[in-house]
C-alpha atoms as a PDB file:
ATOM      1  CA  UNK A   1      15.802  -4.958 -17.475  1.00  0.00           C
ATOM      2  CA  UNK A   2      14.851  -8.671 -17.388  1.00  0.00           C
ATOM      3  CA  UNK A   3      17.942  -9.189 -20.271  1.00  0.00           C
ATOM      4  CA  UNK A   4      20.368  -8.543 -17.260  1.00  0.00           C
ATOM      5  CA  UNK A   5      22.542  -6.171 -20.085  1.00  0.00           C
ATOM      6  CA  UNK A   6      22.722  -2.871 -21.262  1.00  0.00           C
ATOM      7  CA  UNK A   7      23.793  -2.186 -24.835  1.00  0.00           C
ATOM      8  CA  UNK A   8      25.611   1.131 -25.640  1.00  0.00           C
ATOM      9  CA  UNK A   9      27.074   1.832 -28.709  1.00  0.00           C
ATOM     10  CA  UNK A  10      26.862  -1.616 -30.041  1.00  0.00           C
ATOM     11  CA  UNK A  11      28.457  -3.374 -27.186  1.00  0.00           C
ATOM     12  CA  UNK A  12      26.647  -5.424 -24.820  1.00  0.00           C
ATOM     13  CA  UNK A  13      27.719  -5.309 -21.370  1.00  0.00           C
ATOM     14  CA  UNK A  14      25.926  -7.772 -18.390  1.00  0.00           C
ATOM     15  CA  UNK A  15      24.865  -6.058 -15.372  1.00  0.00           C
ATOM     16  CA  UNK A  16      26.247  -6.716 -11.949  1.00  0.00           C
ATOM     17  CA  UNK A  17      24.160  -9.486  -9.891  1.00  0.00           C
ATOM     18  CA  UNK A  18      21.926  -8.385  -8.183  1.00  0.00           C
ATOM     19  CA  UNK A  19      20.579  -5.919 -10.346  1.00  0.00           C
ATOM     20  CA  UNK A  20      17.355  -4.294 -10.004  1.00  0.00           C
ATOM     21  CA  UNK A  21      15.894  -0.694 -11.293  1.00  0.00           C
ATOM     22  CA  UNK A  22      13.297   1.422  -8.958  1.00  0.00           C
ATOM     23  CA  UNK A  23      11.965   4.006 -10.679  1.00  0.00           C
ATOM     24  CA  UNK A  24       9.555   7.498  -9.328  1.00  0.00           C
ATOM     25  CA  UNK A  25       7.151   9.046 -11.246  1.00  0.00           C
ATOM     26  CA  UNK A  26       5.476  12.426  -9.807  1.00  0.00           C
ATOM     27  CA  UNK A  27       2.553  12.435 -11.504  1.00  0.00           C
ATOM     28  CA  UNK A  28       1.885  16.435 -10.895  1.00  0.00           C
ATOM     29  CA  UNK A  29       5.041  17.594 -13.001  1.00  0.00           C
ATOM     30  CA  UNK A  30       5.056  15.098 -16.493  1.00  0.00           C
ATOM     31  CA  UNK A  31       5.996  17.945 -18.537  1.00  0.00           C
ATOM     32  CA  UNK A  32       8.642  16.599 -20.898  1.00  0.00           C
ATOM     33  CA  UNK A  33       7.944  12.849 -19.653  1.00  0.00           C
ATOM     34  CA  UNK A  34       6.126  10.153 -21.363  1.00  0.00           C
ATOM     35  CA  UNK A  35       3.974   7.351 -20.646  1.00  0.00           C
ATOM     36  CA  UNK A  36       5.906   3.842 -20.634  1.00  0.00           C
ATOM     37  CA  UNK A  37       4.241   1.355 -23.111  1.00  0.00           C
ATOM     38  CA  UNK A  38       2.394  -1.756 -21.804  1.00  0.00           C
ATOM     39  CA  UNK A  39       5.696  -4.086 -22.270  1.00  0.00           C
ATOM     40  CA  UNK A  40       8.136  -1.697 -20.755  1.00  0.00           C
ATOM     41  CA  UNK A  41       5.674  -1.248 -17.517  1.00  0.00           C
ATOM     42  CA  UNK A  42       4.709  -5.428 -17.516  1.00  0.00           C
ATOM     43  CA  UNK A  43       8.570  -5.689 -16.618  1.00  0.00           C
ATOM     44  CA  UNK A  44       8.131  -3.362 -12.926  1.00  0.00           C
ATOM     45  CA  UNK A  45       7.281  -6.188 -10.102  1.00  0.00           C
ATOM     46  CA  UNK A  46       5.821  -3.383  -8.356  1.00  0.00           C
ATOM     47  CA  UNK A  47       4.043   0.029  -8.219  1.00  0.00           C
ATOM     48  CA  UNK A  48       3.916   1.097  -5.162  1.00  0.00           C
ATOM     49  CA  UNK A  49       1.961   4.518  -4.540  1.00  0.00           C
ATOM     50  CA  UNK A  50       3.419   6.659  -1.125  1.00  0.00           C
ATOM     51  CA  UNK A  51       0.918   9.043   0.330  1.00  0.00           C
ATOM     52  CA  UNK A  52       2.224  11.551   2.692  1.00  0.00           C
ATOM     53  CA  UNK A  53       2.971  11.058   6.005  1.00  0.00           C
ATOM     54  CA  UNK A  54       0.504  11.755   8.772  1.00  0.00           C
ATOM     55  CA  UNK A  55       1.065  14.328  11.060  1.00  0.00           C
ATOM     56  CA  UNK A  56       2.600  12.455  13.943  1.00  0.00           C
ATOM     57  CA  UNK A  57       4.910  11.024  10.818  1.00  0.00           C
ATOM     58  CA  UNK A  58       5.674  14.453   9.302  1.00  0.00           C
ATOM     59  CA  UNK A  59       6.909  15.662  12.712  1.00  0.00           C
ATOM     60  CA  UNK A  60       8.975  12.556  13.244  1.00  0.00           C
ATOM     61  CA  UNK A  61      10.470  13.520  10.258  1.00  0.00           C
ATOM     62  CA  UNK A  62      10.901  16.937  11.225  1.00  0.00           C
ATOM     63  CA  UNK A  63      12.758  16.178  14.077  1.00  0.00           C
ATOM     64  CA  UNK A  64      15.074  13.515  13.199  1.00  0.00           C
ATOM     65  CA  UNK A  65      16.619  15.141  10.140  1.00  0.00           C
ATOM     66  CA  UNK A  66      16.209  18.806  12.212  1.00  0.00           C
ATOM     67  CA  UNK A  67      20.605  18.589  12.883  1.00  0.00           C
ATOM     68  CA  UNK A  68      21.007  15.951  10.346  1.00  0.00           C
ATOM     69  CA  UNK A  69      21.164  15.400   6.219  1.00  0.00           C
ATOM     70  CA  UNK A  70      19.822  11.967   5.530  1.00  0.00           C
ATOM     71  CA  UNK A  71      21.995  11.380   2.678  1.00  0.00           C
ATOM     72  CA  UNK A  72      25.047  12.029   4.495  1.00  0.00           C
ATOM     73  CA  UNK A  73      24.309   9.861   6.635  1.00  0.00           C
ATOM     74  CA  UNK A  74      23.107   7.128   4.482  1.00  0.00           C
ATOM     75  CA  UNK A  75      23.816   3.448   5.735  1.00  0.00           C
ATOM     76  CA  UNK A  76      24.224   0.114   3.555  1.00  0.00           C
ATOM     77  CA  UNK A  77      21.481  -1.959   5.099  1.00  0.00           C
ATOM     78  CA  UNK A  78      22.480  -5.211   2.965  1.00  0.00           C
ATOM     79  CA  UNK A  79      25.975  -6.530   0.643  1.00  0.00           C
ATOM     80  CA  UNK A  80      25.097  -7.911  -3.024  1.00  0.00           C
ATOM     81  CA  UNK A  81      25.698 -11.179  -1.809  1.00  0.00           C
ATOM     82  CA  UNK A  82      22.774 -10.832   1.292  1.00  0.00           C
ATOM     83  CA  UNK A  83      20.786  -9.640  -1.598  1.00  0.00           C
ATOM     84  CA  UNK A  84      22.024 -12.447  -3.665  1.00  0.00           C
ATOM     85  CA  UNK A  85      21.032 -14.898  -0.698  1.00  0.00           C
ATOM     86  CA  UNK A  86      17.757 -13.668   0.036  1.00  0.00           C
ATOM     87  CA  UNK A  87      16.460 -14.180  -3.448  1.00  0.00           C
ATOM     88  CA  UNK A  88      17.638 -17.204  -3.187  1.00  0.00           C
ATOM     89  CA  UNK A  89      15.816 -18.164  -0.281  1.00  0.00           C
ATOM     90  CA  UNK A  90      12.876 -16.804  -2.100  1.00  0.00           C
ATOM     91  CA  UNK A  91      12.683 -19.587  -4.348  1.00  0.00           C
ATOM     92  CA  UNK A  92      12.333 -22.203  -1.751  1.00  0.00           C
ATOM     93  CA  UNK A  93       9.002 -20.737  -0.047  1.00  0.00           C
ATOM     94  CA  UNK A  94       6.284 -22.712  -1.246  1.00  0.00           C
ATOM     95  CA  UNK A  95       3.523 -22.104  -3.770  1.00  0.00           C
ATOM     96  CA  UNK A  96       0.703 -25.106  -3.200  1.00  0.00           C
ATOM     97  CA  UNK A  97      -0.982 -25.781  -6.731  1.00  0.00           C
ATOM     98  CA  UNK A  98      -4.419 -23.798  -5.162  1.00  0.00           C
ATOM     99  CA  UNK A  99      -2.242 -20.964  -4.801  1.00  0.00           C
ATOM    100  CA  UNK A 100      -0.663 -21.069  -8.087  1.00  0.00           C
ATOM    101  CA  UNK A 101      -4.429 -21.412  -9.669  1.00  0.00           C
ATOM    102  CA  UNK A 102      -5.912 -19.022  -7.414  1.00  0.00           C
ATOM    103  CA  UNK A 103      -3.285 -16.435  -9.442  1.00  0.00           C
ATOM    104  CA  UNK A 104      -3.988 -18.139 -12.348  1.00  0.00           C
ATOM    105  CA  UNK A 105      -7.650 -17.456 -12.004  1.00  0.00           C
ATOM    106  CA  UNK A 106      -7.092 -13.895 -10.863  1.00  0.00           C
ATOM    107  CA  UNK A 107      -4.798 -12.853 -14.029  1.00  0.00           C
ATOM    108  CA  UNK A 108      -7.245 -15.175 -16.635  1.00  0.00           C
ATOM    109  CA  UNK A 109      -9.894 -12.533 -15.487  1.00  0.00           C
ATOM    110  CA  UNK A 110      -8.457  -9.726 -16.244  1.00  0.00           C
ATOM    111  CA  UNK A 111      -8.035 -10.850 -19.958  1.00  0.00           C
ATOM    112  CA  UNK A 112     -11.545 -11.460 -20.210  1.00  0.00           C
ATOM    113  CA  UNK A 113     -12.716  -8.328 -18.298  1.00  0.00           C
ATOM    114  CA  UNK A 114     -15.128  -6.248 -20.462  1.00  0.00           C
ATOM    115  CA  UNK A 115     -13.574  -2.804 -18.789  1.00  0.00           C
ATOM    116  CA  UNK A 116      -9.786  -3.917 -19.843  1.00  0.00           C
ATOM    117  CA  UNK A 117      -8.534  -3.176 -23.073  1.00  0.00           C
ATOM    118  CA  UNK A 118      -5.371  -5.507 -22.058  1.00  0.00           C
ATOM    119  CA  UNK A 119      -5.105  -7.775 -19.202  1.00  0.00           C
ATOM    120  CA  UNK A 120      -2.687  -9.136 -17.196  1.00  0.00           C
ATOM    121  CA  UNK A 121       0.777 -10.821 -18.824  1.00  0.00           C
ATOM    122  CA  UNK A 122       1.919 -14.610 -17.981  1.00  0.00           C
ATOM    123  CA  UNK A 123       5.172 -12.312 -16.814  1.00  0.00           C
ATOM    124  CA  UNK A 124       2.398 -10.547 -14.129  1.00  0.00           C
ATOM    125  CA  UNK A 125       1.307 -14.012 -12.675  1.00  0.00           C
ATOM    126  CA  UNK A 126       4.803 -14.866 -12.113  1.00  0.00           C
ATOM    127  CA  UNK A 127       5.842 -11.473 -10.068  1.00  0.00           C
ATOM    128  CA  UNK A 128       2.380 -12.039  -7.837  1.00  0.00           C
ATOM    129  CA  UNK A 129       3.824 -15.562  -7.329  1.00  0.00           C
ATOM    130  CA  UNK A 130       7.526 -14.392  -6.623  1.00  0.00           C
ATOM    131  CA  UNK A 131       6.514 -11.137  -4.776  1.00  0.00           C
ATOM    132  CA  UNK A 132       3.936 -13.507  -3.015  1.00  0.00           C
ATOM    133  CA  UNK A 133       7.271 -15.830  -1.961  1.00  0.00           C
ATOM    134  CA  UNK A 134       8.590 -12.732  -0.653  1.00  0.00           C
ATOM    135  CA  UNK A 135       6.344 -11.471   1.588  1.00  0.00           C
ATOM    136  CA  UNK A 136       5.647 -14.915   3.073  1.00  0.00           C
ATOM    137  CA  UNK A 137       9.366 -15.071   3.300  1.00  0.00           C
ATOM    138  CA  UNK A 138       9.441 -11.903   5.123  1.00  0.00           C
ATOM    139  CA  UNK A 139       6.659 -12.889   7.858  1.00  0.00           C
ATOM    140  CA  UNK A 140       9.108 -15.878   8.919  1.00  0.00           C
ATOM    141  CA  UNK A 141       7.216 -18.408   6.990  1.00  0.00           C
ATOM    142  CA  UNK A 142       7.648 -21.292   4.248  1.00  0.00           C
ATOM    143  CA  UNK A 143       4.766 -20.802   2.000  1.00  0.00           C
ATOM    144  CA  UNK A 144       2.406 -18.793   0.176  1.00  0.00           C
ATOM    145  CA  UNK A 145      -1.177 -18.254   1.904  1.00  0.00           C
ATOM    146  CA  UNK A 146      -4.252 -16.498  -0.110  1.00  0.00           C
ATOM    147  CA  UNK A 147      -3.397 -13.984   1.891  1.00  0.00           C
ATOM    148  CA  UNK A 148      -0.434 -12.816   0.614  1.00  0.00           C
ATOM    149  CA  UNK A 149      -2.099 -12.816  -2.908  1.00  0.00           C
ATOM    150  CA  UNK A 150      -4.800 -10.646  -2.128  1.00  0.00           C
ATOM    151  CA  UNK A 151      -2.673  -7.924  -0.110  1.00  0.00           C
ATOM    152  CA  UNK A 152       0.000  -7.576  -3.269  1.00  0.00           C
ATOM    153  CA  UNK A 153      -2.672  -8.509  -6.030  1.00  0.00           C
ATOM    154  CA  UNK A 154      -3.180  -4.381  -6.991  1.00  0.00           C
ATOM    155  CA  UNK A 155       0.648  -3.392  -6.449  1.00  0.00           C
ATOM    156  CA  UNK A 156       1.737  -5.998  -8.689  1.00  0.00           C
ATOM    157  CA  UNK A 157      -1.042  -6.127 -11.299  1.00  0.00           C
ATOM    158  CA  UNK A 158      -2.814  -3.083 -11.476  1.00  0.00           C
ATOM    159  CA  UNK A 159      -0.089  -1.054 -13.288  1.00  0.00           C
ATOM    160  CA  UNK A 160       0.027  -3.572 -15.535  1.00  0.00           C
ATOM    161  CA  UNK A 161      -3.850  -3.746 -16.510  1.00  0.00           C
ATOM    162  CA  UNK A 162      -5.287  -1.215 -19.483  1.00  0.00           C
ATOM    163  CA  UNK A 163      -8.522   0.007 -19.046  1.00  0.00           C
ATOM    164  CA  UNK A 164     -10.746   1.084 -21.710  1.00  0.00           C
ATOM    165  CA  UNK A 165     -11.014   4.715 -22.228  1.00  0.00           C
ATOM    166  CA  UNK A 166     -14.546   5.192 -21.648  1.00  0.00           C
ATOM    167  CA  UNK A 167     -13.993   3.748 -17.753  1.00  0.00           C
ATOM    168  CA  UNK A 168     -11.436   6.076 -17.435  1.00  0.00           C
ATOM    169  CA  UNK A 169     -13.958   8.565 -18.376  1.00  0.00           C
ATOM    170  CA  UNK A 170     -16.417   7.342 -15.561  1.00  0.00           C
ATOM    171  CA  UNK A 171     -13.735   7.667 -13.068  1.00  0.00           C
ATOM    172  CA  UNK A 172     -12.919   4.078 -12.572  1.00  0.00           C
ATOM    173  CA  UNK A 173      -9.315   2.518 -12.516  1.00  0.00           C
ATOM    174  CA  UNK A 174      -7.360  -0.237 -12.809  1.00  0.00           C
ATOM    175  CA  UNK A 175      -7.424  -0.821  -9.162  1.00  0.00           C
ATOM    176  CA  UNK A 176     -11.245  -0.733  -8.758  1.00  0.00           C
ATOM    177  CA  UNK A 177     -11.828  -3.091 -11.514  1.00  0.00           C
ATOM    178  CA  UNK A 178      -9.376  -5.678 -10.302  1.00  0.00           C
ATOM    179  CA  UNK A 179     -10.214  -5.114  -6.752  1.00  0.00           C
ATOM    180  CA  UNK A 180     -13.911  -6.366  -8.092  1.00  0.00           C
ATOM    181  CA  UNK A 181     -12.174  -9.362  -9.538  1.00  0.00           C
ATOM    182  CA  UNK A 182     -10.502 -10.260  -6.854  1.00  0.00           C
ATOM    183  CA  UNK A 183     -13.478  -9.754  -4.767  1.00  0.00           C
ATOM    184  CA  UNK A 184     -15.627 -11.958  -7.378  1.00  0.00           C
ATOM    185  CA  UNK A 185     -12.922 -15.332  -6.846  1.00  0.00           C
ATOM    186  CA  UNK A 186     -13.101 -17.977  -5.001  1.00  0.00           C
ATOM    187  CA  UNK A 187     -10.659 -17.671  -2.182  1.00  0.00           C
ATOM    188  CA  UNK A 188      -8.436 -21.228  -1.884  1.00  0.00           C
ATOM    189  CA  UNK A 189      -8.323 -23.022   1.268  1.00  0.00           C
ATOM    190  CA  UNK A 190      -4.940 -23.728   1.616  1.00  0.00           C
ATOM    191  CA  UNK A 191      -3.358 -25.876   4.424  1.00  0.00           C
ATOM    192  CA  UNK A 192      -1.415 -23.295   6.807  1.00  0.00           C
ATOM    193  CA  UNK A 193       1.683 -25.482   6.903  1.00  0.00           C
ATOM    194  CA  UNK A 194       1.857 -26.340   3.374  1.00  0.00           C
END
């Protein structure tokens, strides 16, 4: 994914830019599916779990696509190049050296966590920094706040934490243990117009 090429057959080929992969997993049905090893998962920015809707949502739903097929109907909402553009602009949000330790900080811990078998990846502190340029990005402004850590610390980390078989057995997850980690750090105090 990261390579930006495929190989088939012995040939390379690039990928179009931008390039991306999403991915769903239903976690009910894994009959003939397998688990993706620690590398393959540490290169997903995200994992994002969707609950169902709530009731209001579900009749929403009902309603709009009562006369109509959502697929047939699907819109472009943005060209490669917007796409192009907009990660672009991503790299010019700002990341203030608390920030970038705070992360630091939050993915050293999970190496030394007694409950992980394998903690976070150098390649996971860079997507909470990047995704954390994105969000701040998307709320109109020009740098990274604590904030933004904290709220996409478990989506982009958690899936890419190992914990040790007997917590698993106890019931706990990847998510609890890092959500005590990030609960246990010191929280930066970061200028807001960095």
């Amino acid at each position: 994914m990261e390579e930006r090429q495929v190989t088939i057959d012995s040939q390379t080929l690039p990928l179009p830019q931008p390039f991306f992969v999403m991915a769903t997993q239903n976690p009910i049905e894994q009959e003939g599916t397998f688990p993706l090893p620690e590398a393959q998962l540490d290169r997903f920015l995200l994992r994002v779990k969707l609950e169902y809707p709530d009731r209001s949502e579900e009749i929403m739903l009902l309603e709009r696509f009562r006369k109509q097929d959502a697929f047939v109907e699907l819109q472009t909402v943005a060209s490669p190049e917007q796409l192009t553009e907009l990660q672009e602009a991503r790299k010019q949000i700002h990341v203030s050296l608390p920030i970038q330790e705070y992360i630091t900080d939050m993915a050293r811990a999970t190496r030394n966590d007694e409950a992980l078998r394998l903690g976070v990846s150098p390649r996971g502190s860079l997507g909470l920094m990047r995704a954390g340029q994105a969000l701040a990005a998307l709320k109109g402004r020009d740098y990274v706040l604590p904030d933004d850590i904290k709220r996409l610390a478990i989506p982009v980390l958690a899936h890419r934490m190992t914990i040790r078989e007997e917590e698993w057995l106890r019931g706990n997850s990847a998510e609890n243990i890092l959500q005590t980690i990030i609960d246990q750090l010191t929280v930066p105090a970061v200028e807001q117009s960095a």
